[in-house]
Each structure stands twice: as C-alpha cells, then as structure tokens.
PDB file of N, CA and C in Angstrom:
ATOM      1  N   UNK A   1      51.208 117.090  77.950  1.00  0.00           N
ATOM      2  CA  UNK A   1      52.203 116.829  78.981  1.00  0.00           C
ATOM      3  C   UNK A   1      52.773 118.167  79.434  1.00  0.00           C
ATOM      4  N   UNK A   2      53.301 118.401  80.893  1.00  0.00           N
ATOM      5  CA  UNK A   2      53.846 119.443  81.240  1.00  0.00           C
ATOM      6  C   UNK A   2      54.492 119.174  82.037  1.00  0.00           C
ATOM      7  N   UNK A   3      55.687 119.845  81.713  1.00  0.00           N
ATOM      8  CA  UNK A   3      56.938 119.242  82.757  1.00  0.00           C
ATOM      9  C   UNK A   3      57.224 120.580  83.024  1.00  0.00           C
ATOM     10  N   UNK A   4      57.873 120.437  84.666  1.00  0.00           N
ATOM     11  CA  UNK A   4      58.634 121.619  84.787  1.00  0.00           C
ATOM     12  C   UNK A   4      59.840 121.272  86.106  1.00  0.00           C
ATOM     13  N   UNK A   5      61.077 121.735  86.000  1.00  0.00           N
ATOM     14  CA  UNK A   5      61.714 121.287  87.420  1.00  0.00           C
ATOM     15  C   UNK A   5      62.888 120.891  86.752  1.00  0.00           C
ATOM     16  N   UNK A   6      63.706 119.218  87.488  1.00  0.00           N
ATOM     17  CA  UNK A   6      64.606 118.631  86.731  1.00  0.00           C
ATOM     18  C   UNK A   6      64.499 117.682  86.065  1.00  0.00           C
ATOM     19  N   UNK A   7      65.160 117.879  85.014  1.00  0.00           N
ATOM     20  CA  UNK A   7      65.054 116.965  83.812  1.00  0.00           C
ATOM     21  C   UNK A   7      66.624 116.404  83.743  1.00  0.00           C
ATOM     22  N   UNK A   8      66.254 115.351  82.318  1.00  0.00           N
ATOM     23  CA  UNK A   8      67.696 114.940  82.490  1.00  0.00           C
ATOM     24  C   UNK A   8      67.569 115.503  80.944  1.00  0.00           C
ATOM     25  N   UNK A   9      69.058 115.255  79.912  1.00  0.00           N
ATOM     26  CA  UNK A   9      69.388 115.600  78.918  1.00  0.00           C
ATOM     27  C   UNK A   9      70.279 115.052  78.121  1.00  0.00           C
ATOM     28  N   UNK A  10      69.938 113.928  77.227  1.00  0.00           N
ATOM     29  CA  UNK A  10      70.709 113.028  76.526  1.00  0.00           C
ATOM     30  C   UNK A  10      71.350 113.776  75.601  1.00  0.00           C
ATOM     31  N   UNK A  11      72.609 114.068  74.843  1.00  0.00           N
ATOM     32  CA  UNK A  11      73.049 113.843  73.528  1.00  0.00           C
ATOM     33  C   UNK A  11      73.743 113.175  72.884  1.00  0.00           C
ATOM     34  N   UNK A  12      73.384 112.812  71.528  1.00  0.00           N
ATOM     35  CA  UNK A  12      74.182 111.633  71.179  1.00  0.00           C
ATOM     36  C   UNK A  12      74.656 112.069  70.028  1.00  0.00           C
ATOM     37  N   UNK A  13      75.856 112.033  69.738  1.00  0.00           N
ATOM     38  CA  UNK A  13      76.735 112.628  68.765  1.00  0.00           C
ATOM     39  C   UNK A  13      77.234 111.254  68.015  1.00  0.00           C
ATOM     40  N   UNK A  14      76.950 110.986  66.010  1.00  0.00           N
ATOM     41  CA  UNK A  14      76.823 110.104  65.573  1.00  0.00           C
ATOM     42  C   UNK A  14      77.181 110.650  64.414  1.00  0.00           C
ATOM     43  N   UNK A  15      77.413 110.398  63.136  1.00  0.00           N
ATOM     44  CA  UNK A  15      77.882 110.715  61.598  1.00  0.00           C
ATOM     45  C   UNK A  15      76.455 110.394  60.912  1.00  0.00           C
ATOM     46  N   UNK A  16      76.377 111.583  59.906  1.00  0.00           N
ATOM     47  CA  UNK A  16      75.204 111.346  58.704  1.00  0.00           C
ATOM     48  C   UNK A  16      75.130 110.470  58.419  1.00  0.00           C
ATOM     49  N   UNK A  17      76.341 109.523  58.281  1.00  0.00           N
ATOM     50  CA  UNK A  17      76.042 108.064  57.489  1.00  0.00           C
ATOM     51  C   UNK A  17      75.822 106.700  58.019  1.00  0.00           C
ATOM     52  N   UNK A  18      75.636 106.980  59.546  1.00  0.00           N
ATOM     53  CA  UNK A  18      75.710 105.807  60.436  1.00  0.00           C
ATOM     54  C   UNK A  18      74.083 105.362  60.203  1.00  0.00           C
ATOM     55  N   UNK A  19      73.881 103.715  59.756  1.00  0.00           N
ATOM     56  CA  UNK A  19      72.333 103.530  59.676  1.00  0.00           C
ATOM     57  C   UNK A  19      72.170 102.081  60.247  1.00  0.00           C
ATOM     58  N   UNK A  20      71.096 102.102  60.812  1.00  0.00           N
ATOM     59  CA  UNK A  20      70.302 100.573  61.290  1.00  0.00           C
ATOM     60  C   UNK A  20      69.417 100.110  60.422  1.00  0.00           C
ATOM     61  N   UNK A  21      69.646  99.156  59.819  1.00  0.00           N
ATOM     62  CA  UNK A  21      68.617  98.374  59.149  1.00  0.00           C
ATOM     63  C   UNK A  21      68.314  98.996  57.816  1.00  0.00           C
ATOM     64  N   UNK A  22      69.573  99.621  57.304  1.00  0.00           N
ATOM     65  CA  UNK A  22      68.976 100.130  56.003  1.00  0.00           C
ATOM     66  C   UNK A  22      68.447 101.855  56.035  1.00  0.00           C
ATOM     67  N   UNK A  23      68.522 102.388  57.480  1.00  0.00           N
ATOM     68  CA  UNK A  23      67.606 103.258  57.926  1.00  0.00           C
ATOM     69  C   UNK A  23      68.547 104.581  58.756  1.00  0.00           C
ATOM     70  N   UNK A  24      68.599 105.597  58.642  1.00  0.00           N
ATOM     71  CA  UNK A  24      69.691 106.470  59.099  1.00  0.00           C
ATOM     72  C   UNK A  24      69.180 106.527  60.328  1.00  0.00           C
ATOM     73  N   UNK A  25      70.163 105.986  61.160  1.00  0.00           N
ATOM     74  CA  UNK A  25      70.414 105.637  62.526  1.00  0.00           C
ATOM     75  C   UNK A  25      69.455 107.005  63.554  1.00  0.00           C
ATOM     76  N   UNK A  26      70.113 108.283  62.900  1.00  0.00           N
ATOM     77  CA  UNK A  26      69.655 109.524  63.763  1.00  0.00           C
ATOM     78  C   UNK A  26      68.039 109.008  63.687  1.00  0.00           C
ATOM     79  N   UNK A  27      67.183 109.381  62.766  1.00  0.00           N
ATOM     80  CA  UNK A  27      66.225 108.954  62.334  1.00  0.00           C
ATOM     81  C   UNK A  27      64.966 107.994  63.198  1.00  0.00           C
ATOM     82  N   UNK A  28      65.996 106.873  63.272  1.00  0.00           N
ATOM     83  CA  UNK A  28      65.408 105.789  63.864  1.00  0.00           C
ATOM     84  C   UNK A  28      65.475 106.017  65.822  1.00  0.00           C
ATOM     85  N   UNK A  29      66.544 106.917  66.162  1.00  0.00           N
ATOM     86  CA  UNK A  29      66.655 107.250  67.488  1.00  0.00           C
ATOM     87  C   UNK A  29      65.457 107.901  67.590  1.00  0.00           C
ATOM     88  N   UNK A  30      65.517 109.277  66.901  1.00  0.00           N
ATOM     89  CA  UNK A  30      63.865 110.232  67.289  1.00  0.00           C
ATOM     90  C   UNK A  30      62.930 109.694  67.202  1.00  0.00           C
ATOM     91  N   UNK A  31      62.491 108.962  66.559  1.00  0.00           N
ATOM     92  CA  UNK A  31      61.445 107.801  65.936  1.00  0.00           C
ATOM     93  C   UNK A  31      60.949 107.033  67.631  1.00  0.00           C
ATOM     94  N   UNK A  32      62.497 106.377  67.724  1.00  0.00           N
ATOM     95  CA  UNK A  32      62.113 105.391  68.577  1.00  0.00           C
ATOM     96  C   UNK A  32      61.710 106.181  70.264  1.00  0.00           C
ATOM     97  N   UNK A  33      62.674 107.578  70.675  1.00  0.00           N
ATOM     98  CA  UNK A  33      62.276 107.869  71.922  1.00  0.00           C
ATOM     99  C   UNK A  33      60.456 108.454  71.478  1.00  0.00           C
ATOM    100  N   UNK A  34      59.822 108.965  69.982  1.00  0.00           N
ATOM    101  CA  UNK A  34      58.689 109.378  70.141  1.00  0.00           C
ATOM    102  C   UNK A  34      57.924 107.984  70.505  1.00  0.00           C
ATOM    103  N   UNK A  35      58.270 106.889  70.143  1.00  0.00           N
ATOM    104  CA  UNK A  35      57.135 105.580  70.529  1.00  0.00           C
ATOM    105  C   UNK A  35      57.002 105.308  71.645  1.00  0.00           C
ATOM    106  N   UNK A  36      58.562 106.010  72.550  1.00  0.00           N
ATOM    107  CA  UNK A  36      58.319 105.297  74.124  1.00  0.00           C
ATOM    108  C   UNK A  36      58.041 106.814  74.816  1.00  0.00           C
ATOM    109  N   UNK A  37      57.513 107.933  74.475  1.00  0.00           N
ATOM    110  CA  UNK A  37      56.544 108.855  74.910  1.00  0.00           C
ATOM    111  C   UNK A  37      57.284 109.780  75.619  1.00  0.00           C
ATOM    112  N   UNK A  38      58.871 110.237  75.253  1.00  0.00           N
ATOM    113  CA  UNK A  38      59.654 110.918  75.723  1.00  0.00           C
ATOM    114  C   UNK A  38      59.130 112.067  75.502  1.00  0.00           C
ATOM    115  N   UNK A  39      59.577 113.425  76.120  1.00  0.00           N
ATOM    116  CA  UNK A  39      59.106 114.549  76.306  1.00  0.00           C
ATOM    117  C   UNK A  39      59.338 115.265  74.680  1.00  0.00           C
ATOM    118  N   UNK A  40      60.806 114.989  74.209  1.00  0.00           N
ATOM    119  CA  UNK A  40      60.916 115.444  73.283  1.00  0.00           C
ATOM    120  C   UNK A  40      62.587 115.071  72.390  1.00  0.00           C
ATOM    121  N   UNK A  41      62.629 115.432  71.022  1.00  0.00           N
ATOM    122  CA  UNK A  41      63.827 114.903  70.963  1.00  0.00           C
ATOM    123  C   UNK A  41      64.043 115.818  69.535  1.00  0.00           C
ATOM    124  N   UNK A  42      65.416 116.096  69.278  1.00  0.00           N
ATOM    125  CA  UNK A  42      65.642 117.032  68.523  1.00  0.00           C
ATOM    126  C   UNK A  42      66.727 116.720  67.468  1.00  0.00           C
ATOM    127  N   UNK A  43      67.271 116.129  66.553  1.00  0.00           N
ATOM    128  CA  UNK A  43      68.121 116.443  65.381  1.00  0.00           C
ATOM    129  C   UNK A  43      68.837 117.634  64.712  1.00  0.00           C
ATOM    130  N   UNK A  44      70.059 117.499  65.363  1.00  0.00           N
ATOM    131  CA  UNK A  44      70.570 118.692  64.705  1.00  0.00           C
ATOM    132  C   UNK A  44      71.682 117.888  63.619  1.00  0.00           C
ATOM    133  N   UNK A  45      72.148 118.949  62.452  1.00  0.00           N
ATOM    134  CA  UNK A  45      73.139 118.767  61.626  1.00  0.00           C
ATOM    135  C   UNK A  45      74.056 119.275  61.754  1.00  0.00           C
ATOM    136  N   UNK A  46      75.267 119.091  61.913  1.00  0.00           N
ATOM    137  CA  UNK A  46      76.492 120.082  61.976  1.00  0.00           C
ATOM    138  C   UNK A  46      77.313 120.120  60.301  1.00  0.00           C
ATOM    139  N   UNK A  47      78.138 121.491  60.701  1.00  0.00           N
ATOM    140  CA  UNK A  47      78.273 121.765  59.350  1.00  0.00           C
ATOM    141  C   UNK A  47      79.822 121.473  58.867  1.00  0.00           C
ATOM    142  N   UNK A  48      80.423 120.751  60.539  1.00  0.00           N
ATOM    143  CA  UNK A  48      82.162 120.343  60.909  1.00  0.00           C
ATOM    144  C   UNK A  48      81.894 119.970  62.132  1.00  0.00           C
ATOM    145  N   UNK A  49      83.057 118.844  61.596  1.00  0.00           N
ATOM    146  CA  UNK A  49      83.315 118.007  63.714  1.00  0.00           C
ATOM    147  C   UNK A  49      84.077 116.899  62.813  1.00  0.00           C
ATOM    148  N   UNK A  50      84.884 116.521  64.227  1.00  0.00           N
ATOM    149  CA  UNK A  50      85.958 115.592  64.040  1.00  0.00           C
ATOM    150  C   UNK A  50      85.500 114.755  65.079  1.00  0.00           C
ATOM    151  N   UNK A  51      85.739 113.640  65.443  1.00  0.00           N
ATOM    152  CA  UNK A  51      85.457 112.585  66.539  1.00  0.00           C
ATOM    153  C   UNK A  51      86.659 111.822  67.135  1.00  0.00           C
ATOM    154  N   UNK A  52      86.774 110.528  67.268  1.00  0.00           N
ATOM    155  CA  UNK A  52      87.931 109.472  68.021  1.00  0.00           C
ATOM    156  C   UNK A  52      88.817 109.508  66.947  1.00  0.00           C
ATOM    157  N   UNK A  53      88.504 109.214  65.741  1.00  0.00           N
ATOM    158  CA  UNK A  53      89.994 109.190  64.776  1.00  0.00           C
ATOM    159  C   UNK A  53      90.171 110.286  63.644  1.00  0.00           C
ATOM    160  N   UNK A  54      89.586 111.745  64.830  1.00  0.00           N
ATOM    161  CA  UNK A  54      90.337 113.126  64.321  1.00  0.00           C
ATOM    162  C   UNK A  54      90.064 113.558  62.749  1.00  0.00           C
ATOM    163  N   UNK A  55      89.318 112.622  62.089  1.00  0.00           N
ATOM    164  CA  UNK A  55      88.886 112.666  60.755  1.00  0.00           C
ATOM    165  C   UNK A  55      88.206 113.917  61.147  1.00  0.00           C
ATOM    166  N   UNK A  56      88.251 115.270  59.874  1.00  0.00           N
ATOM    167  CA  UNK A  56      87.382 116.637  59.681  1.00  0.00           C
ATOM    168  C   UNK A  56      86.633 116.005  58.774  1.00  0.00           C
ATOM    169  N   UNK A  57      84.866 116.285  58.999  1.00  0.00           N
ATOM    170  CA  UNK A  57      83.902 115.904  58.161  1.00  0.00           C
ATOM    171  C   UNK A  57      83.151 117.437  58.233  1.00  0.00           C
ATOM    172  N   UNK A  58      83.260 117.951  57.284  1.00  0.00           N
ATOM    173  CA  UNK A  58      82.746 119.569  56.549  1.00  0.00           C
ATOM    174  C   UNK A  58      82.120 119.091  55.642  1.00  0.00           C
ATOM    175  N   UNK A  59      81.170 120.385  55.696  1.00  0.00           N
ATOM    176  CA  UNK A  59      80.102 120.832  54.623  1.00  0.00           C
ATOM    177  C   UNK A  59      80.991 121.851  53.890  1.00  0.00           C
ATOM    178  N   UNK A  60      82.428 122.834  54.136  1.00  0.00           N
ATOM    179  CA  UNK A  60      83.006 123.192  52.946  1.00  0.00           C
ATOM    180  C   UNK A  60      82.780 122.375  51.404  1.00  0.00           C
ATOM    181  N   UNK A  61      82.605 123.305  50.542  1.00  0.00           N
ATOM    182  CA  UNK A  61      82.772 123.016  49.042  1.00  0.00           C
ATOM    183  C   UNK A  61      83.941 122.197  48.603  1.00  0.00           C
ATOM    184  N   UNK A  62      85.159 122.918  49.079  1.00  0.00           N
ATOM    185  CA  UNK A  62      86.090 122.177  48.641  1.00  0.00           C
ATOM    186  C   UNK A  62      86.655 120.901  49.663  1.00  0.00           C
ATOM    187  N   UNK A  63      85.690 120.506  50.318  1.00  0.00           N
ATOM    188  CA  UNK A  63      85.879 119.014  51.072  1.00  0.00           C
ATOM    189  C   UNK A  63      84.447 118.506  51.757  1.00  0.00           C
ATOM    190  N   UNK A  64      83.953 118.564  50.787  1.00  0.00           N
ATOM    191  CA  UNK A  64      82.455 117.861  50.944  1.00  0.00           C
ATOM    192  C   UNK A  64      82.156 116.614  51.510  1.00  0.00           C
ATOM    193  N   UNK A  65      81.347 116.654  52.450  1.00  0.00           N
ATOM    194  CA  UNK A  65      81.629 115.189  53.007  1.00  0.00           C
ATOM    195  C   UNK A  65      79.787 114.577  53.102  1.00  0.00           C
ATOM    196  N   UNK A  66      79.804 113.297  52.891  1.00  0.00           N
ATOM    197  CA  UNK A  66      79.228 112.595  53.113  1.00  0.00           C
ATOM    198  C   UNK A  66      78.316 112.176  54.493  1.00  0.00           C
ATOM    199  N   UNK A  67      79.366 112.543  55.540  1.00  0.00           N
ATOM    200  CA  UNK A  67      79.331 112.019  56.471  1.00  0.00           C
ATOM    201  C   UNK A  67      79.192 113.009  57.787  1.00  0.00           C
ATOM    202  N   UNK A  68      78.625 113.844  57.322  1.00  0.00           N
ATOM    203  CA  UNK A  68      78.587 115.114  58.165  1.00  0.00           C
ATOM    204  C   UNK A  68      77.956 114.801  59.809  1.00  0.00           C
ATOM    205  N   UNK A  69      78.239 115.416  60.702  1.00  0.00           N
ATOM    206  CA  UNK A  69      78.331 114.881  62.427  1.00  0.00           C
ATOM    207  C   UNK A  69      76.343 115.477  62.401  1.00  0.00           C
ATOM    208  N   UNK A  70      76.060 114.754  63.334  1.00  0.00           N
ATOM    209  CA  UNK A  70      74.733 114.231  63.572  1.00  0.00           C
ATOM    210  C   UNK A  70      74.521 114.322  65.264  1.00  0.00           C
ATOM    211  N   UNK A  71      74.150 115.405  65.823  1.00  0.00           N
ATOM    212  CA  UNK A  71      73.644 115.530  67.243  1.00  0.00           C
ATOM    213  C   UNK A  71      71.987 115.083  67.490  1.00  0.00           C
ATOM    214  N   UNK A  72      71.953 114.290  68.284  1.00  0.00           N
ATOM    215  CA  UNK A  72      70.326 114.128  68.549  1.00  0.00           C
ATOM    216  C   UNK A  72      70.491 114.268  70.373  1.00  0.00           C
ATOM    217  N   UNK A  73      69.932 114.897  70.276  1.00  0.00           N
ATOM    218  CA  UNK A  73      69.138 115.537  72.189  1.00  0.00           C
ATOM    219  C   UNK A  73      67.963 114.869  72.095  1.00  0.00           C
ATOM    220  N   UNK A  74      67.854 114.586  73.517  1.00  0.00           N
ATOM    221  CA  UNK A  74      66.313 114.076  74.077  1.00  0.00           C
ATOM    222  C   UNK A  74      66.509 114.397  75.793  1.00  0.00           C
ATOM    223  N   UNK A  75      64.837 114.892  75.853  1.00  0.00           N
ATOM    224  CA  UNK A  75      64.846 115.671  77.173  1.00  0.00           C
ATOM    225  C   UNK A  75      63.756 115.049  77.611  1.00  0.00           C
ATOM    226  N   UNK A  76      63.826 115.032  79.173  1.00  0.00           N
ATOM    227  CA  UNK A  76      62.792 114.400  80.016  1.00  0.00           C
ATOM    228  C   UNK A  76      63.221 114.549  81.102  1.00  0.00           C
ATOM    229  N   UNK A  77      62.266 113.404  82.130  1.00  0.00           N
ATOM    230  CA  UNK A  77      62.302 113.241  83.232  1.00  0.00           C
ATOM    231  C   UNK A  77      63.187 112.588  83.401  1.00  0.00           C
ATOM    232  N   UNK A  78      64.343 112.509  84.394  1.00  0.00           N
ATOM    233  CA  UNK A  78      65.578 111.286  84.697  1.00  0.00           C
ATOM    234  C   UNK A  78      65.130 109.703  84.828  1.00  0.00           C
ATOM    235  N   UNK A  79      63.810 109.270  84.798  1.00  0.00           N
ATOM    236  CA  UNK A  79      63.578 108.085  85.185  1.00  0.00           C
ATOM    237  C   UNK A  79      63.143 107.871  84.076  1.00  0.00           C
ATOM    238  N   UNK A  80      62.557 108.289  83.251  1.00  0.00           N
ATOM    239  CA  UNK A  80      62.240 108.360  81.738  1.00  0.00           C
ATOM    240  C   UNK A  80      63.247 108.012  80.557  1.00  0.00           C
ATOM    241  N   UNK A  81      64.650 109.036  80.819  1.00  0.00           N
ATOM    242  CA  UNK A  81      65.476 109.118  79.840  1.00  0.00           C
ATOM    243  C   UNK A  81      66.325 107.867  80.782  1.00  0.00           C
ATOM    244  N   UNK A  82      66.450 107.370  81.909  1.00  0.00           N
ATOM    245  CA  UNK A  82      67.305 106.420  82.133  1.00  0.00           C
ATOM    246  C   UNK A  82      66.249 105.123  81.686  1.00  0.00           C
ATOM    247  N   UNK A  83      65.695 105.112  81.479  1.00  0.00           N
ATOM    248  CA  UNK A  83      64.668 103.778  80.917  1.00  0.00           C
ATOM    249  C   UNK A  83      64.726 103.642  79.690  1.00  0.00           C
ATOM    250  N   UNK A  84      65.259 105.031  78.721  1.00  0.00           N
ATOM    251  CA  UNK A  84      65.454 104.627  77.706  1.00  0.00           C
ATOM    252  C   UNK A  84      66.920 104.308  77.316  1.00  0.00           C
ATOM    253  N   UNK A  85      67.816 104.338  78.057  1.00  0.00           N
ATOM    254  CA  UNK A  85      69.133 104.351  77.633  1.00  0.00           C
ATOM    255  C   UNK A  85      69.645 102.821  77.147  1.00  0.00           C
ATOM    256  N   UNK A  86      68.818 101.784  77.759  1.00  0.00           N
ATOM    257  CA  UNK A  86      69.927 100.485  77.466  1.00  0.00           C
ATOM    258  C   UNK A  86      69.020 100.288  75.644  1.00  0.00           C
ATOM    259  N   UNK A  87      67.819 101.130  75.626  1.00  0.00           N
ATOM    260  CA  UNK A  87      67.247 100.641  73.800  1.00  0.00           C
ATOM    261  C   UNK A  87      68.400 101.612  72.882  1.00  0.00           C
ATOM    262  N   UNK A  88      68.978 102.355  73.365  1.00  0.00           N
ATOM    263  CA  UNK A  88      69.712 103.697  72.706  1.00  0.00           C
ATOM    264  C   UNK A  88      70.820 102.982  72.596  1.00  0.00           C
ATOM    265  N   UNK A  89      71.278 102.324  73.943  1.00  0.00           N
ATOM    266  CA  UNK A  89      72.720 101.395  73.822  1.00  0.00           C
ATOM    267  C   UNK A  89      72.644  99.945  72.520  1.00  0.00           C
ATOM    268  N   UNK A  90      71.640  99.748  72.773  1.00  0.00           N
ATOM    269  CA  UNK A  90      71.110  98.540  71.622  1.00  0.00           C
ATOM    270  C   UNK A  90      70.581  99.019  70.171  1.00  0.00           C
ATOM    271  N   UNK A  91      70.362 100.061  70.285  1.00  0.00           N
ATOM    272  CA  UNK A  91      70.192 100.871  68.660  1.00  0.00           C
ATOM    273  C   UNK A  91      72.146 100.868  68.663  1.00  0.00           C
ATOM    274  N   UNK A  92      72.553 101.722  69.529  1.00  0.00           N
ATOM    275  CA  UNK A  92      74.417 102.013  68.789  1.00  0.00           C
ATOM    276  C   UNK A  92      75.025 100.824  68.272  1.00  0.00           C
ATOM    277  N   UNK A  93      74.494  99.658  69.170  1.00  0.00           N
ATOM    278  CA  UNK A  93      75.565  98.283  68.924  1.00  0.00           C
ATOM    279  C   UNK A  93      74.968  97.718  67.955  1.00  0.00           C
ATOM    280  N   UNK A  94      73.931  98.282  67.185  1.00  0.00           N
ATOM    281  CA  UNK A  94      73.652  97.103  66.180  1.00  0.00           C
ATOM    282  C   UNK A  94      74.063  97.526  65.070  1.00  0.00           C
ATOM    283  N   UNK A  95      74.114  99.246  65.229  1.00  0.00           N
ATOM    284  CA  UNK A  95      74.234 100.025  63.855  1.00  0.00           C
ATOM    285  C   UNK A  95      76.150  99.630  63.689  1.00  0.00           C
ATOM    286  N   UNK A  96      76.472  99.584  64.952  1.00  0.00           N
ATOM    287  CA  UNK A  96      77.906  99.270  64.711  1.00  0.00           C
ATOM    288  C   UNK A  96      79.111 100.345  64.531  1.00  0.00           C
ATOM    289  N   UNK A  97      78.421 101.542  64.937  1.00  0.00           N
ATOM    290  CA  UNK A  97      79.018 102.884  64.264  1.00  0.00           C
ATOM    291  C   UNK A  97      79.753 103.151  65.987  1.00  0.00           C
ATOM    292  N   UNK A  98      80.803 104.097  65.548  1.00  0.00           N
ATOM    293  CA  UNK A  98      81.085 104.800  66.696  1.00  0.00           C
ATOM    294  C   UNK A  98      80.154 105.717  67.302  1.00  0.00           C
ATOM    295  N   UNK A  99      79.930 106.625  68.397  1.00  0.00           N
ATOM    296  CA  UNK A  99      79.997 107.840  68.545  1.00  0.00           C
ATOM    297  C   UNK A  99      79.850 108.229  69.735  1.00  0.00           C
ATOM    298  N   UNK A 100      78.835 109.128  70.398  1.00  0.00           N
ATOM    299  CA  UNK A 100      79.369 109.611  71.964  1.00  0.00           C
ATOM    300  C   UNK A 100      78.328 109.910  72.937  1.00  0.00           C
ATOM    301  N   UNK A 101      77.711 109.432  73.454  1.00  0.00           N
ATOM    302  CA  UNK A 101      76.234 109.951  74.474  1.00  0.00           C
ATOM    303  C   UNK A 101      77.231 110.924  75.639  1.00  0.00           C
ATOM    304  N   UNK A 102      76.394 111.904  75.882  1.00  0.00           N
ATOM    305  CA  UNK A 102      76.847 112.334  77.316  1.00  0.00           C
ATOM    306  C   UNK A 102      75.149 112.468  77.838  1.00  0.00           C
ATOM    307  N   UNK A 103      75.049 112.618  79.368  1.00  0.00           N
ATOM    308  CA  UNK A 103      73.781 113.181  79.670  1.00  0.00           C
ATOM    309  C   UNK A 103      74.301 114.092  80.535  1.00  0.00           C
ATOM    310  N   UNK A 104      73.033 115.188  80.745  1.00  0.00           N
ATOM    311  CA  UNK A 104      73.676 115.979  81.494  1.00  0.00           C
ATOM    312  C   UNK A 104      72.128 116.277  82.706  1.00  0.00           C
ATOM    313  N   UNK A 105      72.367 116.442  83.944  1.00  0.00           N
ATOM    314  CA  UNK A 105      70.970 116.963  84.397  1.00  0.00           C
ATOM    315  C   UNK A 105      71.013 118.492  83.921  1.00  0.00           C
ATOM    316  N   UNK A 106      69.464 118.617  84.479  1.00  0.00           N
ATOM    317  CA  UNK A 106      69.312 120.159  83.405  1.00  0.00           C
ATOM    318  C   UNK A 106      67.917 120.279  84.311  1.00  0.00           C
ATOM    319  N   UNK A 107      67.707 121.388  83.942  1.00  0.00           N
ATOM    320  CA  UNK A 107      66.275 122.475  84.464  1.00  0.00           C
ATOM    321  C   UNK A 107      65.110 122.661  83.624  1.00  0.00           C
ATOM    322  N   UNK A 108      64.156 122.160  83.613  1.00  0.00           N
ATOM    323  CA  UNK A 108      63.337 122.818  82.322  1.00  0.00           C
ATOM    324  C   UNK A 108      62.257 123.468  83.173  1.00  0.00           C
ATOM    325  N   UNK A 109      62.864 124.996  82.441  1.00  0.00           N
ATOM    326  CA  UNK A 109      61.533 126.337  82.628  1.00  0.00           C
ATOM    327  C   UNK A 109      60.523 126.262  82.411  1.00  0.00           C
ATOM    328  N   UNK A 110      60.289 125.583  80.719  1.00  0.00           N
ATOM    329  CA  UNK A 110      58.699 125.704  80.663  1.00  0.00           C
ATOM    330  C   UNK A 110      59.175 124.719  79.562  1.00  0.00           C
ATOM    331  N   UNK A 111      57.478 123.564  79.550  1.00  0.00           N
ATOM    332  CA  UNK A 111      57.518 123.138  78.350  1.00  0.00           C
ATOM    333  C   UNK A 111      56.189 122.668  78.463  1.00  0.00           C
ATOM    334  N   UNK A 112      55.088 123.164  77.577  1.00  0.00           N
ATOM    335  CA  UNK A 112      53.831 123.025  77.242  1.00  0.00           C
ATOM    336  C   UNK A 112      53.732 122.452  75.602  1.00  0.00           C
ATOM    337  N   UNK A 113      52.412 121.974  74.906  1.00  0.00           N
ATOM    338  CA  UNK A 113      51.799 121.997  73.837  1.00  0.00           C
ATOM    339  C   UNK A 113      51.685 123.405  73.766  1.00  0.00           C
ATOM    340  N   UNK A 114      51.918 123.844  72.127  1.00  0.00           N
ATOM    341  CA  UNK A 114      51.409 125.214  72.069  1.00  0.00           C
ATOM    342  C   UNK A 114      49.999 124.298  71.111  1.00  0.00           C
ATOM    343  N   UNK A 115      49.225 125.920  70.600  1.00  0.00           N
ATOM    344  CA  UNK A 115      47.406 125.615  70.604  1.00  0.00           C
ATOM    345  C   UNK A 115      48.043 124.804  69.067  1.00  0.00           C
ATOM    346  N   UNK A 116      46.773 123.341  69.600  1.00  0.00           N
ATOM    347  CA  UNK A 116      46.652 123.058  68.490  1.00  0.00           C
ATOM    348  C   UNK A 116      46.272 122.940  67.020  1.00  0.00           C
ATOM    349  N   UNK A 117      45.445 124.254  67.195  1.00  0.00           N
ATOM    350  CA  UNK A 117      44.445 124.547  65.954  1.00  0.00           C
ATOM    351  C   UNK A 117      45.344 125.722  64.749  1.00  0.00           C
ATOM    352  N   UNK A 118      46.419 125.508  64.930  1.00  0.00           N
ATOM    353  CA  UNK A 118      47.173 126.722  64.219  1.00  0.00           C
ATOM    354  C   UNK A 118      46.645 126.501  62.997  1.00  0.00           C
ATOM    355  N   UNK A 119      46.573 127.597  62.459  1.00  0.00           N
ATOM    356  CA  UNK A 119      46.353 127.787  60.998  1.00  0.00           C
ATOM    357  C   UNK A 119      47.829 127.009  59.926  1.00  0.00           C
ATOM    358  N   UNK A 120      47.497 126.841  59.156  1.00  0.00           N
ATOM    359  CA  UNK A 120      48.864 126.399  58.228  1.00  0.00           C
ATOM    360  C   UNK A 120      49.823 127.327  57.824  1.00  0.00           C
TER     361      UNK A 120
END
C-alpha cells in the first residue's frame, strides 16, 4: 500500500486496565483496525496522565499504578478511518471504560513497505 497526501488521524486515549472480553481493550483496537486493512496503527504507553476525574496514574515508584494511560493512533485515508469509527465507538461502549478519541486531519509524506527480506 502507498499512501501519500491527506490522511485522517485517530487517537484514542484509554487506561492500561480498560478490557473487552477478558482482553486489554488497547490490544483488541490495533488488532481490530489491522483486520479491516487500515494503513496503520500504533500503541503507545504513557508513563503519567490524569483524565475526567483528575485521578494521577504514574509509573513513579512511589505511586505505582496499575492503570497507566494508553494512547492508540491509527492513520489513513479519511473515508477509511471514518468507516471505522462507529466499530471503535462499539469496542468503547462495550468495554464500558471512559476515555477520549480526537481525530485530527493530517498530511502523510511518505508511507511505503520497507524490503521485506530483512535479515533478523
């Protein structure tokens, strides 16, 4: 696949501990935009963030948390990432958890396969 031009740009900001079906929610998002053939989608961990009820969830030692904040991005085409939004809305409402989508439009410079034969 090769995209280049405008894209759109989901993120969805969610807690380590939010899960569907037994299954950590972040998880099951990347999972699910790779089945419906999105360009790409990314998991990040944060190491502090507070959300709607101002709770601090740190990776400090002396306040270790469980529940550490959970960013997942997914990038594509706008007709792509809006096709996936009402399964993303139906993954949040089942898991039951709070948290926060924004999208944003965006530009993508380059995005190719690099070679597939890499050595290990």
């Amino acid at each position: 696949m090769h995209i280049e031009g405008q894209a759109r740009l989901a993120r969805i900001f969610i807690g380590e501990s939010d899960t569907l079906h037994g299954r950590a929610l972040s998880g099951v998002i990347v999972e699910k935009a790779r089945a419906n053939g999105l360009a790409g989608a990314t998991m990040w961990r944060g190491s502090a963030g507070f959300g709607a009820t101002s709770h601090l969830r740190s990776s400090n030692i002396l306040d270790l948390s469980s529940d550490l904040p959970i960013i997942v991005e997914i990038v594509d085409k706008p007709e792509r990432l809006d096709d996936f939004m009402p399964m993303l809305d139906e993954m949040l409402e089942s898991a039951g958890c709070g948290g926060l989508v924004t999208i944003e439009d965006v530009e993508i410079r380059r995005y190719f396969h690099g070679k597939q034969d890499r050595p290990q």
